[in-house]
N, C-alpha and C. Protein backbone atom coordinates (compact mmCIF):
# COMPACT_ATOMS: atom_id res chain seq x y z
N UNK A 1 0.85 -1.19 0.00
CA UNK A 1 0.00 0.00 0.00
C UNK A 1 0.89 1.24 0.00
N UNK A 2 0.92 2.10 -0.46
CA UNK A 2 1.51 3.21 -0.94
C UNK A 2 0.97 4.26 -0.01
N UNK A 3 2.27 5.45 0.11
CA UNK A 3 1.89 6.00 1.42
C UNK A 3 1.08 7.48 0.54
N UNK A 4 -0.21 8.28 1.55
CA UNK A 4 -0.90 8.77 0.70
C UNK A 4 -0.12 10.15 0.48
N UNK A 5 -0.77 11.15 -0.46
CA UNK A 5 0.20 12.09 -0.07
C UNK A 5 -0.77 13.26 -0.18
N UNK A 6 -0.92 12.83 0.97
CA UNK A 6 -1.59 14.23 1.61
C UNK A 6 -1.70 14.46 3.30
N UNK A 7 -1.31 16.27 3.24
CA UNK A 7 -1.16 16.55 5.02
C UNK A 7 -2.47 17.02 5.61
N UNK A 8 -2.83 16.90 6.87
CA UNK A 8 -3.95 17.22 7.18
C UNK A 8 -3.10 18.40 8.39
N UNK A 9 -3.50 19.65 7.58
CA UNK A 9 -3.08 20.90 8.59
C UNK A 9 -3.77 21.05 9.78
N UNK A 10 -3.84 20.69 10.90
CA UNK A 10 -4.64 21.44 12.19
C UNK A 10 -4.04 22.87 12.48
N UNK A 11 -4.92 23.47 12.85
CA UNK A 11 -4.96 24.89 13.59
C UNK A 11 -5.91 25.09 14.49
N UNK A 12 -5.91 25.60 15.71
CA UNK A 12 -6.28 25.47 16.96
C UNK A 12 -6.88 26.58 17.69
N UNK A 13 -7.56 26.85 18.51
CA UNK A 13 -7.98 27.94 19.14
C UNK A 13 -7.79 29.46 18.66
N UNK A 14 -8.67 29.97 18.52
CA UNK A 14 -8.11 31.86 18.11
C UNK A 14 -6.99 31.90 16.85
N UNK A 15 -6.67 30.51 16.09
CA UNK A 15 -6.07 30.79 14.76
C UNK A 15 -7.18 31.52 14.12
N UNK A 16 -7.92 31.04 14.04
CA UNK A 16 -8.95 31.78 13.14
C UNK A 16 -8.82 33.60 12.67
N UNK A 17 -8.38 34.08 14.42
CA UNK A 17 -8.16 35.89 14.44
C UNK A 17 -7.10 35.60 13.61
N UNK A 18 -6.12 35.38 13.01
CA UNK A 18 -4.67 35.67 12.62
C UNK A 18 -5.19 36.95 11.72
N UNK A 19 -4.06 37.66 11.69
CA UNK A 19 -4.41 38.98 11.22
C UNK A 19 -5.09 40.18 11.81
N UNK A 20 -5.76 39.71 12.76
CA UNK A 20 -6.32 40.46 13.68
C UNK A 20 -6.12 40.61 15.17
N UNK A 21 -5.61 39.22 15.79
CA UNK A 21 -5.42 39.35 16.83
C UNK A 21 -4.11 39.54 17.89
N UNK A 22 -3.41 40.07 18.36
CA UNK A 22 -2.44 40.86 18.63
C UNK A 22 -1.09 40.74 17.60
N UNK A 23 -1.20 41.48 15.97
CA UNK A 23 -0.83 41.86 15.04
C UNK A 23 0.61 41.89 15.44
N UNK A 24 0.95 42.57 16.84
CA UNK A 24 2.45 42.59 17.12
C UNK A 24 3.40 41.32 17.37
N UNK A 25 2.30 40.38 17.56
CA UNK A 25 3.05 39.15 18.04
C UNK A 25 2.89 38.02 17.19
N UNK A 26 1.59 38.11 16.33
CA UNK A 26 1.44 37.27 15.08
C UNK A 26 0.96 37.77 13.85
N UNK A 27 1.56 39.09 13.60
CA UNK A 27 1.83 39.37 12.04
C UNK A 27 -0.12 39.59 11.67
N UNK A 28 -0.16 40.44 10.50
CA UNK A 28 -0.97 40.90 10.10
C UNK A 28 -1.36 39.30 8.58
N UNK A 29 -0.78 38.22 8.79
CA UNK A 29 -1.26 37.58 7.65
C UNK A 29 -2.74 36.56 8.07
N UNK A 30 -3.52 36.50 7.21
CA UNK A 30 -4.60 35.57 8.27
C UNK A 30 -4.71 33.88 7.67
N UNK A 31 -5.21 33.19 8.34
CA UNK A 31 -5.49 31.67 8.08
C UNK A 31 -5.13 31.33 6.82
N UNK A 32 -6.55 32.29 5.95
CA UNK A 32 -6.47 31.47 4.73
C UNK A 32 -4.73 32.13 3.88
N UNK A 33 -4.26 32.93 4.37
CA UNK A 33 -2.61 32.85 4.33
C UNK A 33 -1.90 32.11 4.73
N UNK A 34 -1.86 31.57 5.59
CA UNK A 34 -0.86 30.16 5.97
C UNK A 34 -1.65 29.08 5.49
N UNK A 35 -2.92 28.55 4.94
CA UNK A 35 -3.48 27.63 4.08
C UNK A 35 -2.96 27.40 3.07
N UNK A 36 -2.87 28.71 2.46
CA UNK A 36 -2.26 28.85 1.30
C UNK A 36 -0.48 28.01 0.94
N UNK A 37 0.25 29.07 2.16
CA UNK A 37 1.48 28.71 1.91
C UNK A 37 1.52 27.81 2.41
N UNK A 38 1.34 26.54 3.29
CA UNK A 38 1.66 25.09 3.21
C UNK A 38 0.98 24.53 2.17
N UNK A 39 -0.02 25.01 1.62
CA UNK A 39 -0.88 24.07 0.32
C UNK A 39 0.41 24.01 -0.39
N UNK A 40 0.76 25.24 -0.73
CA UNK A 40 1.87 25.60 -1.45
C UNK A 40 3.06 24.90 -1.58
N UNK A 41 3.52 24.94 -0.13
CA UNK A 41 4.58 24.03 -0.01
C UNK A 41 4.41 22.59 -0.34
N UNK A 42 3.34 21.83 -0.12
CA UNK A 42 3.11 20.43 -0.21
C UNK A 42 3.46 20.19 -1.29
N UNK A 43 2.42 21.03 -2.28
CA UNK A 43 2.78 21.01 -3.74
C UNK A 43 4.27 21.09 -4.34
N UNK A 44 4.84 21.18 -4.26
CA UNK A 44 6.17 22.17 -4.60
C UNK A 44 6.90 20.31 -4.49
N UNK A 45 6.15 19.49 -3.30
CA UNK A 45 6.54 17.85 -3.16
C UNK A 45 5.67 16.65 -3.54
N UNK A 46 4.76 17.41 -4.62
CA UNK A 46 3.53 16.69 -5.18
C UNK A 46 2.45 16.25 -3.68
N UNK A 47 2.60 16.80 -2.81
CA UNK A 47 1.70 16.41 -1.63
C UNK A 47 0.23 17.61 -1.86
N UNK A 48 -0.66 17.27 -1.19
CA UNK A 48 -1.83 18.34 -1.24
C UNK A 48 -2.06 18.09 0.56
N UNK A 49 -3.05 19.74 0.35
CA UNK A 49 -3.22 19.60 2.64
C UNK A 49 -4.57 19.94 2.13
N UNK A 50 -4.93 19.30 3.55
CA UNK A 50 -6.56 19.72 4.18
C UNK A 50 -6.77 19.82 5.18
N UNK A 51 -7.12 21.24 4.93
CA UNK A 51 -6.41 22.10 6.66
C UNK A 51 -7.59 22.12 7.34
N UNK A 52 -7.72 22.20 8.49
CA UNK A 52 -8.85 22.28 9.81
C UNK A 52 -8.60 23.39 10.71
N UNK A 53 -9.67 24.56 10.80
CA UNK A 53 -9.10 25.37 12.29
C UNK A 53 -10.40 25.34 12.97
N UNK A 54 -10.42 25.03 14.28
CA UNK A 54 -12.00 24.68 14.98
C UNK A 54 -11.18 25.33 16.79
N UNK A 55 -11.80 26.18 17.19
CA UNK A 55 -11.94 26.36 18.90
C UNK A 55 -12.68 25.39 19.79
N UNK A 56 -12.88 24.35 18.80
CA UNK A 56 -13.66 23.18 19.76
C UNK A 56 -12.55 21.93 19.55
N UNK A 57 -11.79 21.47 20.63
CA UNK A 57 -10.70 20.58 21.03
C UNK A 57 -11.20 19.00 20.26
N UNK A 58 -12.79 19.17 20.71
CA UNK A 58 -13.39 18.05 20.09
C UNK A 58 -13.13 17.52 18.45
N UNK A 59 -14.06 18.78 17.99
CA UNK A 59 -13.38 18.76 16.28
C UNK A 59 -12.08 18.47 15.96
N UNK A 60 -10.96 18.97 16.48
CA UNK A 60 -9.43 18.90 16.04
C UNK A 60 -9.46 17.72 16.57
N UNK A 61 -9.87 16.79 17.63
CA UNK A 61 -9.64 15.49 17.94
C UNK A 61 -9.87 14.60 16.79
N UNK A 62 -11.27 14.78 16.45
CA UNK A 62 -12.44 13.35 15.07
C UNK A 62 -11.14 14.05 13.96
N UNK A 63 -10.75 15.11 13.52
CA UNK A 63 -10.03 15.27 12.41
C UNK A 63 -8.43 14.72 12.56
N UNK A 64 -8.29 14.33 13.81
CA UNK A 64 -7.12 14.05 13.74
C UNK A 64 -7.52 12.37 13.36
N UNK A 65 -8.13 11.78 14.23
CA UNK A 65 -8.70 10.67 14.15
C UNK A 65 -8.58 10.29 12.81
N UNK A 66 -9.15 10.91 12.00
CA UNK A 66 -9.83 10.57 10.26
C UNK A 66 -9.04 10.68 9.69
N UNK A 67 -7.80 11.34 10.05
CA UNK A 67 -5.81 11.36 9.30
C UNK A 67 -5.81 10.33 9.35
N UNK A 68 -6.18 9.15 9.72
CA UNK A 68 -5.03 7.69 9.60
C UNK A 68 -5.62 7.54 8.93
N UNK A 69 -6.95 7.71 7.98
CA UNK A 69 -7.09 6.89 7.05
C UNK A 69 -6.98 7.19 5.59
N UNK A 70 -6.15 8.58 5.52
CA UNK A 70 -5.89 8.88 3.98
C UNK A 70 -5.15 10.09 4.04
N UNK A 71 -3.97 10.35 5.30
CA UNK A 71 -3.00 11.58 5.30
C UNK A 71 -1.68 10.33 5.79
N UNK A 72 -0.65 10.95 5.14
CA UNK A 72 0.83 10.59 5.67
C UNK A 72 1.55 11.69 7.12
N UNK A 73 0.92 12.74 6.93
CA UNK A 73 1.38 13.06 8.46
C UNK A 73 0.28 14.52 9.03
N UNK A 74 0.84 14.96 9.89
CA UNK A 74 0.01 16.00 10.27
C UNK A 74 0.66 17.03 10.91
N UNK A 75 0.55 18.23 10.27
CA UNK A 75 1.16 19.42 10.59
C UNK A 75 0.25 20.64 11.77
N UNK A 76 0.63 20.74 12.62
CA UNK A 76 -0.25 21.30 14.08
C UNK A 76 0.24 22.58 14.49
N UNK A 77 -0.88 23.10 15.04
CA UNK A 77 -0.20 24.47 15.66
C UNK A 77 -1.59 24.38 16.68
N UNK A 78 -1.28 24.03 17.29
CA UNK A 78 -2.50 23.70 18.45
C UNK A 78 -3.00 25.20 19.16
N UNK A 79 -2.36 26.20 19.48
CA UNK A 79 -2.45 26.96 19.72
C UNK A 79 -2.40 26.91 21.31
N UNK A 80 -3.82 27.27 21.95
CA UNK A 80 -2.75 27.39 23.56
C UNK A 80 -3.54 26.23 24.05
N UNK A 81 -4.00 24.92 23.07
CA UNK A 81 -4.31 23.78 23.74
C UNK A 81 -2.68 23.29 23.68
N UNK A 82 -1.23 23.50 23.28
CA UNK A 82 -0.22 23.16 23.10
C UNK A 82 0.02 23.08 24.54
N UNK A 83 -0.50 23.77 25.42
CA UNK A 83 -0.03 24.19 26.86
C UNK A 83 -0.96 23.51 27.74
N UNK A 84 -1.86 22.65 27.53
CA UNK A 84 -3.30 22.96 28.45
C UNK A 84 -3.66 20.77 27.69
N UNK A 85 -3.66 20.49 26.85
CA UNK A 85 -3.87 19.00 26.16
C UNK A 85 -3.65 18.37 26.46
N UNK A 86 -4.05 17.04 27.01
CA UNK A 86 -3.41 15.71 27.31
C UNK A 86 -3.93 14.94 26.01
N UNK A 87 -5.45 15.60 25.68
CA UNK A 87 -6.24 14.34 25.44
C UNK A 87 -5.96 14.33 23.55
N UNK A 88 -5.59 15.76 23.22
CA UNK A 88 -4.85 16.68 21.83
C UNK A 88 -3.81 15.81 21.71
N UNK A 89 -2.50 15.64 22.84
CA UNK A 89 -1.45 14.96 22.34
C UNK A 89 -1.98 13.20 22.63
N UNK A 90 -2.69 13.24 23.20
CA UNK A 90 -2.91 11.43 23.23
C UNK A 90 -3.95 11.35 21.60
N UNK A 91 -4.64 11.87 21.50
CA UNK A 91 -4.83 12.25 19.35
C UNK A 91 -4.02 11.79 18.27
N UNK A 92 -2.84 12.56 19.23
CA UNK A 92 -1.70 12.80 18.05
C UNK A 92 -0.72 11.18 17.96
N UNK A 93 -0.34 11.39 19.47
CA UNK A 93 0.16 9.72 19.38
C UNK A 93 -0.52 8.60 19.03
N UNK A 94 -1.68 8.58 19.48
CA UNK A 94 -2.72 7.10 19.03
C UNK A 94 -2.79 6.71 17.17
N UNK A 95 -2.56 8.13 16.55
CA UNK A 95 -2.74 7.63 15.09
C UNK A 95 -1.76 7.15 14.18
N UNK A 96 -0.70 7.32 14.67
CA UNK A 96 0.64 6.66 14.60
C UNK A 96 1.19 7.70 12.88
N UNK A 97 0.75 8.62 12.93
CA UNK A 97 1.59 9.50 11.92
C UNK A 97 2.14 10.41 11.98
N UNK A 98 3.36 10.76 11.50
CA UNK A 98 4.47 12.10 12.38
C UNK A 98 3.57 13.00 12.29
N UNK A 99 4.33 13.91 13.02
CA UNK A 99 3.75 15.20 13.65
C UNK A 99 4.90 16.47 13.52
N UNK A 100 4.29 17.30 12.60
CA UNK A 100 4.83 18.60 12.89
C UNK A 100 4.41 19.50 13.38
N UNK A 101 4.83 20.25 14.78
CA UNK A 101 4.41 21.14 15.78
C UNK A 101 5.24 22.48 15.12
N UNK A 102 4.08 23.66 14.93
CA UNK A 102 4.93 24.93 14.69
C UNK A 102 3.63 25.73 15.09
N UNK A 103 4.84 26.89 15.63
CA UNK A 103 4.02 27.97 16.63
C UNK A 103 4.82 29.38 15.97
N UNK A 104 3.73 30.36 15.25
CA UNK A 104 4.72 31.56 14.66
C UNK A 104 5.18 32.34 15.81
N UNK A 105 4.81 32.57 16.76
CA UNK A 105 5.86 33.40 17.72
C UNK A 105 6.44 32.18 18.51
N UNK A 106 7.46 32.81 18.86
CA UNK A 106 8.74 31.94 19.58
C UNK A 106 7.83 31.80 21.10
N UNK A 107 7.27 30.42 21.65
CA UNK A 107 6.75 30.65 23.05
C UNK A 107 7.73 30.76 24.04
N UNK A 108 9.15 30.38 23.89
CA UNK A 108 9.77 30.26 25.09
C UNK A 108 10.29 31.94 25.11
N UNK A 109 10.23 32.87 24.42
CA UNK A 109 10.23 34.27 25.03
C UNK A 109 9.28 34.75 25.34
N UNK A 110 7.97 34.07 25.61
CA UNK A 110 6.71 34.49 26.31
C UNK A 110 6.73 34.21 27.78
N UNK A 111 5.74 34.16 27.89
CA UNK A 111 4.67 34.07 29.52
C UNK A 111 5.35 32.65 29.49
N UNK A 112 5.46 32.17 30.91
CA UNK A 112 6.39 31.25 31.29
C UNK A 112 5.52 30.19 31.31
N UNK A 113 3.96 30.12 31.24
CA UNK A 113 3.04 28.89 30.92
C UNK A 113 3.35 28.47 29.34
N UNK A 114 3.49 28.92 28.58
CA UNK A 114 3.82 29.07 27.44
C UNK A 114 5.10 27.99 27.06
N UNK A 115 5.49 27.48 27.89
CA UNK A 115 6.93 27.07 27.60
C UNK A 115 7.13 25.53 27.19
N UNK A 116 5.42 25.24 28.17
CA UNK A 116 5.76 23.55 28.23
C UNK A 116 4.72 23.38 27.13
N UNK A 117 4.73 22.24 26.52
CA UNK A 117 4.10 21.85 25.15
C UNK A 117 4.07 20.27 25.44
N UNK A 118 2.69 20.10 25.31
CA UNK A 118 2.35 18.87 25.30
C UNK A 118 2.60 17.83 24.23
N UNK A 119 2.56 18.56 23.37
CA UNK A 119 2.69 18.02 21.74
C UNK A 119 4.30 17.90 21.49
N UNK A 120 5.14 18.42 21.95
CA UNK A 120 6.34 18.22 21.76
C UNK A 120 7.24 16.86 21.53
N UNK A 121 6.64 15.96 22.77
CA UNK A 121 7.17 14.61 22.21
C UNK A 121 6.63 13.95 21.56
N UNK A 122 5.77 13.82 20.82
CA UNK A 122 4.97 13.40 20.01
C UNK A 122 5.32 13.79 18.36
N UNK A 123 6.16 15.16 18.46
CA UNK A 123 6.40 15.77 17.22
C UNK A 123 7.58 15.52 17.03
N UNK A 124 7.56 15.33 15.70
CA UNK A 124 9.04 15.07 14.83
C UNK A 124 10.01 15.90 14.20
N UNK A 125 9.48 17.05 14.16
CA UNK A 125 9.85 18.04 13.31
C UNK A 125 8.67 19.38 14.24
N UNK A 126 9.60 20.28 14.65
CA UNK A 126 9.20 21.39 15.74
C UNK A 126 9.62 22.64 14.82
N UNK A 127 8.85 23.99 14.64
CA UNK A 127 9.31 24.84 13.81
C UNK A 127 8.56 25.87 15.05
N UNK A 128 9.29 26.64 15.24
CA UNK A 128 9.04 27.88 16.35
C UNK A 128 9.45 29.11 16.57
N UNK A 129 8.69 30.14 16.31
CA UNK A 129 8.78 31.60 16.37
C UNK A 129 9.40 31.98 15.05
N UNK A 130 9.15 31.48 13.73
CA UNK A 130 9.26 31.63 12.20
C UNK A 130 8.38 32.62 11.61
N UNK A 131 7.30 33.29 12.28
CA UNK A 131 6.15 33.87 11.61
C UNK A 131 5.55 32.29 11.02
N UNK A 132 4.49 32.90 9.97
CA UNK A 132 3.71 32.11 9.71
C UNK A 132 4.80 31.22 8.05
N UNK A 133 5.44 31.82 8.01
CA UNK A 133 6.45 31.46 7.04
C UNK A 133 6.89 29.91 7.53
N UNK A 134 7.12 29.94 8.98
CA UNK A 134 7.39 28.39 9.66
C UNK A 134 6.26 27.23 9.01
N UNK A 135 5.29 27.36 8.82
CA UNK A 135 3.86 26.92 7.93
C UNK A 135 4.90 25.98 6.94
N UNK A 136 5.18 26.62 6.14
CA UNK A 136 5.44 25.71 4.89
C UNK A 136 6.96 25.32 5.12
N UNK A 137 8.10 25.89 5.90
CA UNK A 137 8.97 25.03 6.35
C UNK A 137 8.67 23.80 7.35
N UNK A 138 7.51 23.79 8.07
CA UNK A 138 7.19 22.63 8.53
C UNK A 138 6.45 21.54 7.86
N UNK A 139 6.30 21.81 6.51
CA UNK A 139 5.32 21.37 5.72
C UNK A 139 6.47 20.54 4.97
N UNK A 140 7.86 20.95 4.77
CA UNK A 140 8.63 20.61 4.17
C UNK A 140 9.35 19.60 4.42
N UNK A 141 9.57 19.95 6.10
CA UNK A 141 10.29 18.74 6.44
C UNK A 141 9.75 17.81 6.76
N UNK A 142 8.45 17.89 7.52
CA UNK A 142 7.43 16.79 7.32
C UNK A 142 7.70 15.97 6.40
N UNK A 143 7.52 16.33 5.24
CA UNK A 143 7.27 15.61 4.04
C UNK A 143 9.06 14.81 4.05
N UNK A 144 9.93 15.91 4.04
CA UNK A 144 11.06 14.94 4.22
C UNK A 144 11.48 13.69 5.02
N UNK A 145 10.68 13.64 6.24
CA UNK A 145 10.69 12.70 6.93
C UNK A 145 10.15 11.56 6.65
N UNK A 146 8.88 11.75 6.17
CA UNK A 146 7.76 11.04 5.40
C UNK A 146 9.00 10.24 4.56
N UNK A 147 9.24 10.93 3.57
CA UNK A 147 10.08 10.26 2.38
C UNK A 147 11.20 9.47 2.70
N UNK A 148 11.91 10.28 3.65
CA UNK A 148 13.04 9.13 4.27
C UNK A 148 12.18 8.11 5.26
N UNK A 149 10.82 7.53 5.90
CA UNK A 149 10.54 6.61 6.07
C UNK A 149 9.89 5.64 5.09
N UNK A 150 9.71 5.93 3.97
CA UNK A 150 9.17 5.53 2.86
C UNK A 150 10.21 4.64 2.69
N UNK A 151 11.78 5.10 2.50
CA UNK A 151 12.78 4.76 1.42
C UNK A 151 13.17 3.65 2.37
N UNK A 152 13.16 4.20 3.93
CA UNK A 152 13.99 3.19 4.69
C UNK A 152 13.18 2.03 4.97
């Protein structure tokens, strides 16, 4: 069986404001801008994404769920369930497909709750405080990882 090639983007709580919501710390670009540029990026590796942003923990759970049955990995930005999830990173581990964690502002120069990340061991590839530009470099190496487990 051939591995599929497609990413299933999660985005998490208050992604939705991007562009609007404190502009100083996450840039004036919004959602369907970082949709874009990982679509983008996938492409660029013949991969396609199908991105999800929901403030209900529930939703991002069933969508993570429904990745094992036709995504090769999953690219996350949980938002401040990254800090607060057990049941988000037990999601992420149960479906058995890498995980890329990226957060456009850097959390460890924030608020000191900010620091610990649930999703961290679970993720394979971590991209942090990149702007939203981190989007499609996490999209990238994802996919690189993907490919070097393919080959190996």
């Amino acid at each position: 069986m051939s591995t599929p090639r497609r990413l299933l983007l999660v985005n998490g709580p208050n992604l939705n404001l991007l562009g609007i919501r404190e502009p100083e710390v996450y840039g004036h670009d919004t959602l369907d801008d970082v949709v874009r540029l990982a679509s983008d990026a996938a492409a660029a590796h013949g991969f396609e994404v199908r991105a999800i942003q929901s403030n209900h923990e529930g939703v991002l759970i069933d969508a993570i769920h429904e990745a094992r049955t036709d995504c090769a990995g999953i690219v996350i930005n949980p938002g401040g369930l990254t800090h607060t999830s057990v049941v988000l990173r037990d999601a992420l581990s149960g479906v058995s497909l890498p995980v890329a964690e990226v957060h456009i502002s850097n959390v460890y120069d924030r608020e000191e709750f900010r620091h610990h990340s649930f999703v961290r061991d679970v993720a394979v590839v971590h991209v942090i405080g990149e702007g939203v530009a981190g989007y499609a470099r996490a999209v990238s190496r994802l996919i690189e990882v993907i490919a070097g487990a393919a080959e190996g």
